[in-house]
PDB file of N, CA and C in Angstrom:
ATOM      1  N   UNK A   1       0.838  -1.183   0.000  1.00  0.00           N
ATOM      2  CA  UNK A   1       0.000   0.000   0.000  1.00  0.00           C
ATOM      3  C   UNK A   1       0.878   1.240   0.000  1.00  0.00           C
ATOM      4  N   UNK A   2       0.556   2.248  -0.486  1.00  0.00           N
ATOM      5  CA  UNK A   2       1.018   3.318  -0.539  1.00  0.00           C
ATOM      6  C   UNK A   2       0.786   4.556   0.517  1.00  0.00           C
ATOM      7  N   UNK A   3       1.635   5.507   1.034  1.00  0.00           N
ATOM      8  CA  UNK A   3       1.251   6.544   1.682  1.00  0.00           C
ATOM      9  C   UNK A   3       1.381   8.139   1.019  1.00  0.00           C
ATOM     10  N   UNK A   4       0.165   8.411   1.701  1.00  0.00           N
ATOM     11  CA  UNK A   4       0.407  10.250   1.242  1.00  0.00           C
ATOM     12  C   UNK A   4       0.281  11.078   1.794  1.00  0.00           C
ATOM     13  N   UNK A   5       0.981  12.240   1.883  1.00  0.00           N
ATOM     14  CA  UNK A   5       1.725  12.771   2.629  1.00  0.00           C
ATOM     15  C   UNK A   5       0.703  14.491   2.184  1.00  0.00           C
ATOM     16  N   UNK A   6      -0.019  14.639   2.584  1.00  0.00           N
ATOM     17  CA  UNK A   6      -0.747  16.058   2.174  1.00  0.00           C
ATOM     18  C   UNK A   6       0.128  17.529   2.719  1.00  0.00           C
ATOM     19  N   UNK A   7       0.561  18.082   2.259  1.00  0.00           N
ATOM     20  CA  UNK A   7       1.022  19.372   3.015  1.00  0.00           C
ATOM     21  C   UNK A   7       0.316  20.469   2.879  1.00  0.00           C
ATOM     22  N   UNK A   8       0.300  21.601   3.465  1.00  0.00           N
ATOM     23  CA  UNK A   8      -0.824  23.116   3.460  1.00  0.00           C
ATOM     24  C   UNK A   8      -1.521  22.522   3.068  1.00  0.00           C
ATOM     25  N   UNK A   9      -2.672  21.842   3.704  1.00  0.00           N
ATOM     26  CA  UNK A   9      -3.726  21.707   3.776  1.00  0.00           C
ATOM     27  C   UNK A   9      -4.618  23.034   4.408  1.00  0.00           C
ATOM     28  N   UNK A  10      -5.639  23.746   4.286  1.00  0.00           N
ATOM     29  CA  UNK A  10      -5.874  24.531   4.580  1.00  0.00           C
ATOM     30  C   UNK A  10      -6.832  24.259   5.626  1.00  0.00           C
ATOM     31  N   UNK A  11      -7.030  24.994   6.918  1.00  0.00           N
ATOM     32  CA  UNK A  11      -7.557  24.543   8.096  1.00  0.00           C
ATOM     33  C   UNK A  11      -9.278  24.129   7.041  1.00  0.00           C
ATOM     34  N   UNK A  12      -9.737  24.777   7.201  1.00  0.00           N
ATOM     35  CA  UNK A  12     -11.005  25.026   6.512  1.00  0.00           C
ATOM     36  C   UNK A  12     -11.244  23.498   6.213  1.00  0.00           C
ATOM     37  N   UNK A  13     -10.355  23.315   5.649  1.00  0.00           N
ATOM     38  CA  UNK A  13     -10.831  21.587   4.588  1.00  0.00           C
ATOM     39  C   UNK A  13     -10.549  20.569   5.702  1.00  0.00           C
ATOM     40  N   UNK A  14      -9.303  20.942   6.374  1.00  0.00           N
ATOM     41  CA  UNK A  14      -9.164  19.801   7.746  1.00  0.00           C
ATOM     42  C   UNK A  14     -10.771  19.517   8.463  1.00  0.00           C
ATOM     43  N   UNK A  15     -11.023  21.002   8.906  1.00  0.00           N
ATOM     44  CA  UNK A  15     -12.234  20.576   9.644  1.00  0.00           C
ATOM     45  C   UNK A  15     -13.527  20.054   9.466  1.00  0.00           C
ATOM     46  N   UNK A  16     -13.836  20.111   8.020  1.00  0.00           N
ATOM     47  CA  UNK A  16     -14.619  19.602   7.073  1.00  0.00           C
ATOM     48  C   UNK A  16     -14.402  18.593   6.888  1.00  0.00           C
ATOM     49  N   UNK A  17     -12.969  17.892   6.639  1.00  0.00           N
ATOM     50  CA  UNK A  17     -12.934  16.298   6.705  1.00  0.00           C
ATOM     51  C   UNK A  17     -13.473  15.872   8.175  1.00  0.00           C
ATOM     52  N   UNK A  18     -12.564  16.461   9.020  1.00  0.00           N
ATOM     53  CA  UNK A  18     -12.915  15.699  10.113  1.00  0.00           C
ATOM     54  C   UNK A  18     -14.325  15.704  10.840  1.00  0.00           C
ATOM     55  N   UNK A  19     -15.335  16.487  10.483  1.00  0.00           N
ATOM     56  CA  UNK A  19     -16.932  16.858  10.777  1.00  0.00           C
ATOM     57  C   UNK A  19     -17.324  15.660   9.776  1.00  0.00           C
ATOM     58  N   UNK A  20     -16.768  15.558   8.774  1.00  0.00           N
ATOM     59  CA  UNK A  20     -17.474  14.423   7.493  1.00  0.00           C
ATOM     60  C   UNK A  20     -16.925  13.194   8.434  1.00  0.00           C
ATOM     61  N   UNK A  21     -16.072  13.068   8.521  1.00  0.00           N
ATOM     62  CA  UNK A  21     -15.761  11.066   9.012  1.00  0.00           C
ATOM     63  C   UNK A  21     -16.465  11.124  10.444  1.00  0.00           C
ATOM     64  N   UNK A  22     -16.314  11.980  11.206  1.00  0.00           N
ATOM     65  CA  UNK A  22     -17.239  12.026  12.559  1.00  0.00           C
ATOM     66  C   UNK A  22     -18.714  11.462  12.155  1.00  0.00           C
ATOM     67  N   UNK A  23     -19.379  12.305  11.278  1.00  0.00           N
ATOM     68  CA  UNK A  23     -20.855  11.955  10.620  1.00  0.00           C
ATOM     69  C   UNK A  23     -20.819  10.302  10.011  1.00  0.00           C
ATOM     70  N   UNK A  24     -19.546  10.139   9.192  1.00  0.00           N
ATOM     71  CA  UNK A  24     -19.757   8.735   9.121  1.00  0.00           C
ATOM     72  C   UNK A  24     -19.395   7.944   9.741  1.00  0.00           C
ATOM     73  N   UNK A  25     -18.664   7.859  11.015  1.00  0.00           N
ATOM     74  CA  UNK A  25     -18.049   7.537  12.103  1.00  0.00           C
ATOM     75  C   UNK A  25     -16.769   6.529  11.642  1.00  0.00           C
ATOM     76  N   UNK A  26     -15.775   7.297  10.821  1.00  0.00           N
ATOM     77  CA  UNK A  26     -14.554   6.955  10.497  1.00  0.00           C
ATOM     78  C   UNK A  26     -13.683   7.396  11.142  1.00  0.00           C
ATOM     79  N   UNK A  27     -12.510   7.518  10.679  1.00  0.00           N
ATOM     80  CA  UNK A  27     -11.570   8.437  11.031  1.00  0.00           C
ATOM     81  C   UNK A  27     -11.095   9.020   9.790  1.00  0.00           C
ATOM     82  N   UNK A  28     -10.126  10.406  10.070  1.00  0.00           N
ATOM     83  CA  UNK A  28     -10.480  11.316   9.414  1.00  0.00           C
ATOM     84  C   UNK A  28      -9.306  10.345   7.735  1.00  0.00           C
ATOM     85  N   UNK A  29      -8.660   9.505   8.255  1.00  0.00           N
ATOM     86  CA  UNK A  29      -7.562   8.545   6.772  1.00  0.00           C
ATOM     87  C   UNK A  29      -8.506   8.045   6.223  1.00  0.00           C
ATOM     88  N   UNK A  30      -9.642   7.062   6.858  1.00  0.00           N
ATOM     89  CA  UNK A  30     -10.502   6.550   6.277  1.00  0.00           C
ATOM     90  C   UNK A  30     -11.393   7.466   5.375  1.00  0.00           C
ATOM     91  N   UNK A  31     -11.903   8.606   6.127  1.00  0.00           N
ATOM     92  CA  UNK A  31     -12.945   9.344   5.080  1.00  0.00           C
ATOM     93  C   UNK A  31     -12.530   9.787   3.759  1.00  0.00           C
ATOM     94  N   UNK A  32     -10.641  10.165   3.698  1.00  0.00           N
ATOM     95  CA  UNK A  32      -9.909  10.573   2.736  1.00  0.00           C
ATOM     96  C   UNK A  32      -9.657   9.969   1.545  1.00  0.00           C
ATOM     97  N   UNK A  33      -9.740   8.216   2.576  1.00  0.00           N
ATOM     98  CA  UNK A  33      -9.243   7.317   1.273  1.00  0.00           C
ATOM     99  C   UNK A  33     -10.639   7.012   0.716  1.00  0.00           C
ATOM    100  N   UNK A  34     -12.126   7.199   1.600  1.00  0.00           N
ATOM    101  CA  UNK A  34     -13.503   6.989   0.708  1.00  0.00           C
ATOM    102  C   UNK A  34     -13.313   7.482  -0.039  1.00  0.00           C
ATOM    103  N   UNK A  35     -13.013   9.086  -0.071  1.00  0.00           N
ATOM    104  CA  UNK A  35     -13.436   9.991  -0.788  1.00  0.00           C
ATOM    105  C   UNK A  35     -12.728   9.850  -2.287  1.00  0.00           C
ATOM    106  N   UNK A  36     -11.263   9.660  -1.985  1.00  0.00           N
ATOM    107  CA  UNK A  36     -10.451   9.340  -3.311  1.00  0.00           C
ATOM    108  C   UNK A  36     -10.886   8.318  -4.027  1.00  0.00           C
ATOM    109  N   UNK A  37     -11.336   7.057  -3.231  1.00  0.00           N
ATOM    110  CA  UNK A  37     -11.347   5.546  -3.910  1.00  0.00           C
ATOM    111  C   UNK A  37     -12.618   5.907  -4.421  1.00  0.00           C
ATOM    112  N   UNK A  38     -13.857   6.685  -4.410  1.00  0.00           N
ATOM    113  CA  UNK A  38     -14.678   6.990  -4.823  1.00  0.00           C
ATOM    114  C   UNK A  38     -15.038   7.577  -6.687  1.00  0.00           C
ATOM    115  N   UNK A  39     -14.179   8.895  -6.097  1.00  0.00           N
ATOM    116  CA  UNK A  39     -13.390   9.567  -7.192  1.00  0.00           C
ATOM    117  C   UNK A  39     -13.168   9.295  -8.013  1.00  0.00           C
ATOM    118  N   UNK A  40     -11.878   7.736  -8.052  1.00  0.00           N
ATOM    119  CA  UNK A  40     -10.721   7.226  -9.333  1.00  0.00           C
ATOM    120  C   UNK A  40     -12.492   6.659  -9.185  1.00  0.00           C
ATOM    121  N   UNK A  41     -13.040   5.762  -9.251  1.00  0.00           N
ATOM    122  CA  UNK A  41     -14.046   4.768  -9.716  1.00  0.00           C
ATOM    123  C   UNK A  41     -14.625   5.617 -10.450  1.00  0.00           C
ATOM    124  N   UNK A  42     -15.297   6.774 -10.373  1.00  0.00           N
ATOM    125  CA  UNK A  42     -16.309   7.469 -11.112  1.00  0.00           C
ATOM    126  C   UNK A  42     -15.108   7.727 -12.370  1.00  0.00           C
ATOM    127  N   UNK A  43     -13.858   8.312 -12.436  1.00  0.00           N
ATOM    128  CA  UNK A  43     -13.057   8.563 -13.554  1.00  0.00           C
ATOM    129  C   UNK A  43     -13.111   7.088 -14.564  1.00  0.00           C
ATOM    130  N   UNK A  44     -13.003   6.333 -13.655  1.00  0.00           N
ATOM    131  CA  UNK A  44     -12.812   5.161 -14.416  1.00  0.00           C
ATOM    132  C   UNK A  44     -13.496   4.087 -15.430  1.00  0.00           C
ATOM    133  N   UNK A  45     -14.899   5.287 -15.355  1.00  0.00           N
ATOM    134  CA  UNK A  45     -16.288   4.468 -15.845  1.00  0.00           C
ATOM    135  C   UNK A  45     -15.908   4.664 -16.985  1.00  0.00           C
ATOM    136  N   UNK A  46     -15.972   3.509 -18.063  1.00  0.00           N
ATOM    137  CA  UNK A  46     -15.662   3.464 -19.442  1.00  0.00           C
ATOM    138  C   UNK A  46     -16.917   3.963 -20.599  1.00  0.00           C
ATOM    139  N   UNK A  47     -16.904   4.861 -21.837  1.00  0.00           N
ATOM    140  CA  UNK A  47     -18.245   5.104 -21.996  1.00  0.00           C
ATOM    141  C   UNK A  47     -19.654   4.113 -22.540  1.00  0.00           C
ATOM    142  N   UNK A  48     -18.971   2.703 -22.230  1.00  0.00           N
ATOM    143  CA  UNK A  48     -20.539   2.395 -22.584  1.00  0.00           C
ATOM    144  C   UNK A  48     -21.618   1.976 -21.267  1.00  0.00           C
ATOM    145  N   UNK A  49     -20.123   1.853 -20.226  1.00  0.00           N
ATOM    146  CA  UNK A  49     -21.339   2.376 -19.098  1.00  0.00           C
ATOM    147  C   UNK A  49     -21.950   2.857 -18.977  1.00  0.00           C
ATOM    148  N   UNK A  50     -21.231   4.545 -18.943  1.00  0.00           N
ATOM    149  CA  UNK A  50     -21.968   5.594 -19.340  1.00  0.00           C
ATOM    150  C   UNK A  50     -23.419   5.812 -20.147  1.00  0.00           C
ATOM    151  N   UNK A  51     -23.047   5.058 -20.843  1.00  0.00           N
ATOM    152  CA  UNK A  51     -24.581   5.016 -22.463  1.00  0.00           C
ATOM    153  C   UNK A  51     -25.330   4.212 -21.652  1.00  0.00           C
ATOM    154  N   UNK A  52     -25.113   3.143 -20.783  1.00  0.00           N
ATOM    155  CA  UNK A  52     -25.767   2.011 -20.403  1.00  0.00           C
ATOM    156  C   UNK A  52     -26.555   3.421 -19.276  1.00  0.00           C
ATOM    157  N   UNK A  53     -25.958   3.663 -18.168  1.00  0.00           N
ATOM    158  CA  UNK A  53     -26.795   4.607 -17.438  1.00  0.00           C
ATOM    159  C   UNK A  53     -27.757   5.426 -17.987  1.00  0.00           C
ATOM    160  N   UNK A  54     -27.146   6.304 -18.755  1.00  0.00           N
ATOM    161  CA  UNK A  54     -28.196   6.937 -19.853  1.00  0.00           C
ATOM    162  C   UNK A  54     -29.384   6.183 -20.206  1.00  0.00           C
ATOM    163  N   UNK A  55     -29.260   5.462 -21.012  1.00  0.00           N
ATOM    164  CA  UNK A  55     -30.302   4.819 -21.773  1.00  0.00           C
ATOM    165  C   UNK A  55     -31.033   3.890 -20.390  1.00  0.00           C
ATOM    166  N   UNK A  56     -30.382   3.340 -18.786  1.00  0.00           N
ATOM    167  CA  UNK A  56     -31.426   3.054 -17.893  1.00  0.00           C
ATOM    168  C   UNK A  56     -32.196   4.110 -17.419  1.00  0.00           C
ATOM    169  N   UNK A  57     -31.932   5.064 -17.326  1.00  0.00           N
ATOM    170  CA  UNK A  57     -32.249   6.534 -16.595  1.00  0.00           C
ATOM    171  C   UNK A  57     -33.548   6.813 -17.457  1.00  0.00           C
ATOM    172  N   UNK A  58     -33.829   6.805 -18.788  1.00  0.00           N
ATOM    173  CA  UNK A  58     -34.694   7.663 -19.580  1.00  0.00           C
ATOM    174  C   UNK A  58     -35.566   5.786 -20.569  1.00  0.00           C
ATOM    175  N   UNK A  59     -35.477   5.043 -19.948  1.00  0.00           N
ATOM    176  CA  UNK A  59     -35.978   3.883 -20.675  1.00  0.00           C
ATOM    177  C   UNK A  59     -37.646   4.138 -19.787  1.00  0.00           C
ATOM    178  N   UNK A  60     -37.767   4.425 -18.577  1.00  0.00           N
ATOM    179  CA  UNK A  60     -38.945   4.058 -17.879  1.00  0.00           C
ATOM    180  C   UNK A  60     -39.653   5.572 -18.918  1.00  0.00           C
ATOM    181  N   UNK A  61     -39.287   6.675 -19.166  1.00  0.00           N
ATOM    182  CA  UNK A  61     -39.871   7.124 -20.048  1.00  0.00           C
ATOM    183  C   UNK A  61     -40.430   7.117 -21.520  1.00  0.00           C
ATOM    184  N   UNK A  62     -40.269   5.972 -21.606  1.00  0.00           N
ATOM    185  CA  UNK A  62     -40.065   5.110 -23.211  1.00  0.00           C
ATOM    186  C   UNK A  62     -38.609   5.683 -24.217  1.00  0.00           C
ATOM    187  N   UNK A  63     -37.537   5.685 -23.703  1.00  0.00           N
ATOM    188  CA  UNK A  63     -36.192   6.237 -24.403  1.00  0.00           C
ATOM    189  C   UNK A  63     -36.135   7.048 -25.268  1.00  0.00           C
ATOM    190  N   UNK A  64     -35.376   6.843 -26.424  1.00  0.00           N
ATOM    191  CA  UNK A  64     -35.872   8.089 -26.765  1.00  0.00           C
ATOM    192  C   UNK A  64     -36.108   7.788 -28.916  1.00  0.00           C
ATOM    193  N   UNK A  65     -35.997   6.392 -28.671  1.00  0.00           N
ATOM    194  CA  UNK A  65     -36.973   6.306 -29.582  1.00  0.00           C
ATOM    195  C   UNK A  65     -38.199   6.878 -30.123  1.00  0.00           C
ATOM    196  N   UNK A  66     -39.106   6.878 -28.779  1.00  0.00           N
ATOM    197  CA  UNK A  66     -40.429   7.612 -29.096  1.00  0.00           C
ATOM    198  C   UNK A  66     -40.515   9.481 -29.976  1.00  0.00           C
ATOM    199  N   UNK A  67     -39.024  10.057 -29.384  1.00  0.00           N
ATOM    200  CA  UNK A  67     -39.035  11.533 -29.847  1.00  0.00           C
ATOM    201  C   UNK A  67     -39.266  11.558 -31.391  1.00  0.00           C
ATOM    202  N   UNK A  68     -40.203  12.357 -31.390  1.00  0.00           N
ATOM    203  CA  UNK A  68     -40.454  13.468 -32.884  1.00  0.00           C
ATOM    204  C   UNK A  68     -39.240  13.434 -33.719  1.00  0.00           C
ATOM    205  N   UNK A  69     -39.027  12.799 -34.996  1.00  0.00           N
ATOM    206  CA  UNK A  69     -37.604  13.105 -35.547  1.00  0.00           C
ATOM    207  C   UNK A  69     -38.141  14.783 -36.097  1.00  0.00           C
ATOM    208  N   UNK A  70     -37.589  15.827 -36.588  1.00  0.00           N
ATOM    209  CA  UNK A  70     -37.771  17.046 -37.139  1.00  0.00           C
ATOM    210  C   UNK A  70     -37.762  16.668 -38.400  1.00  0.00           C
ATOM    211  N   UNK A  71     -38.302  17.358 -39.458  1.00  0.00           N
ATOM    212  CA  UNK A  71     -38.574  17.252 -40.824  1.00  0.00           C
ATOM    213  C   UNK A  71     -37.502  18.702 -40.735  1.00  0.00           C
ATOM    214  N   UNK A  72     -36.503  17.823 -42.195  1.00  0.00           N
ATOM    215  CA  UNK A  72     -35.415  18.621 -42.281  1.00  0.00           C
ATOM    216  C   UNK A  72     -35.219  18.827 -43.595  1.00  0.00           C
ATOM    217  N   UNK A  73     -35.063  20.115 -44.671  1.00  0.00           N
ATOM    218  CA  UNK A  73     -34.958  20.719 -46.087  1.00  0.00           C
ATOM    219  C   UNK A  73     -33.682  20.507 -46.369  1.00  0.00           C
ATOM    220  N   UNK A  74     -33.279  20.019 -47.412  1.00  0.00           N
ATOM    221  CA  UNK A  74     -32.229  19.915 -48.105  1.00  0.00           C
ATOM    222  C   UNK A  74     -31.921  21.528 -48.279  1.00  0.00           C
ATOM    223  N   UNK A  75     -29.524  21.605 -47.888  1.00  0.00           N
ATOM    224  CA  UNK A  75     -29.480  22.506 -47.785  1.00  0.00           C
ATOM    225  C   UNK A  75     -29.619  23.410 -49.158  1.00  0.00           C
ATOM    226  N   UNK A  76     -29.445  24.986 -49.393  1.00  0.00           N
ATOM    227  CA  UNK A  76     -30.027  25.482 -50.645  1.00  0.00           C
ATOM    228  C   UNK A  76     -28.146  25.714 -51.160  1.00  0.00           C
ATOM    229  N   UNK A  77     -28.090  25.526 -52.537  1.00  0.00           N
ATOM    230  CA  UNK A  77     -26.923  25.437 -53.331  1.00  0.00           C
ATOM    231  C   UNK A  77     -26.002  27.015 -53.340  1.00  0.00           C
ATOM    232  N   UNK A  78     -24.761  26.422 -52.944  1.00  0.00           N
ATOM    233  CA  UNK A  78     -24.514  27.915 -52.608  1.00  0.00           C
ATOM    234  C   UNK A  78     -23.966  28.721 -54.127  1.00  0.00           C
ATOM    235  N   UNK A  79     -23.656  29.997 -53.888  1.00  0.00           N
ATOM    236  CA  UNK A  79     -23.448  30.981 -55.045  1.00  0.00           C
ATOM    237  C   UNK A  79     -22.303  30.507 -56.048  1.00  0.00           C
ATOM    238  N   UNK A  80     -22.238  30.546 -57.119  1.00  0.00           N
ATOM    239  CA  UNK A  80     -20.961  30.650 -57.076  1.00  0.00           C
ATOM    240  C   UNK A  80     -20.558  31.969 -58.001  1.00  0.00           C
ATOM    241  N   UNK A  81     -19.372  32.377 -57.251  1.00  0.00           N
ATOM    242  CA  UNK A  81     -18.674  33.798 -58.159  1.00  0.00           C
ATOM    243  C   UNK A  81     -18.234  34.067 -59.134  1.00  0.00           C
ATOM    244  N   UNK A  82     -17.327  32.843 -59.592  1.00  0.00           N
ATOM    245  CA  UNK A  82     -16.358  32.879 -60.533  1.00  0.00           C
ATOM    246  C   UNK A  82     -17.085  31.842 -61.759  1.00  0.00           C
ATOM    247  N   UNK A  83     -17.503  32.725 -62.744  1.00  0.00           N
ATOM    248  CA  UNK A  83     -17.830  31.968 -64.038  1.00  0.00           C
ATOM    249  C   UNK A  83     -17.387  31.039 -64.908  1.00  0.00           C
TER     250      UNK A  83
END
């Protein structure tokens, strides 16, 4: 396992960790390493997870198959200058 070594940490954030692991009744290494091991996992989601969440999230709405496609005009031919 590895160690890390935080320096100027700013009081502000100390006491905020340590009010957060109190609430979850850790200690304040443990709440640090939740918070990181949390973190890398969410970075680490590959995108068809991603699509997979998506498409669970909006399926109970019927996905999005059901949407209106738009009726779309072919674009108009552009100028030309030089004869």
């Amino acid at each position: 396992m590895a160690t890390l070594t935080i320096r100027n940490l700013d009081d502000k954030i100390r006491d905020f960790l340590r009010q957060r692991a109190a609430k979850h009744g850790r200690s304040m290494e443990a709440e640090v390493r939740s918070i990181l091991e949390a973190t890398a996992a969410q970075q680490q989601m590959n995108p068809g997870q991603i699509a997979r969440k998506i498409h669970k999230r909006f399926a109970d709405l019927g996905g999005v198959e059901t949407l209106p496609t738009p009726k779309t005009e072919p674009l108009p031919v552009p100028i030309k200058f030089d004869a």
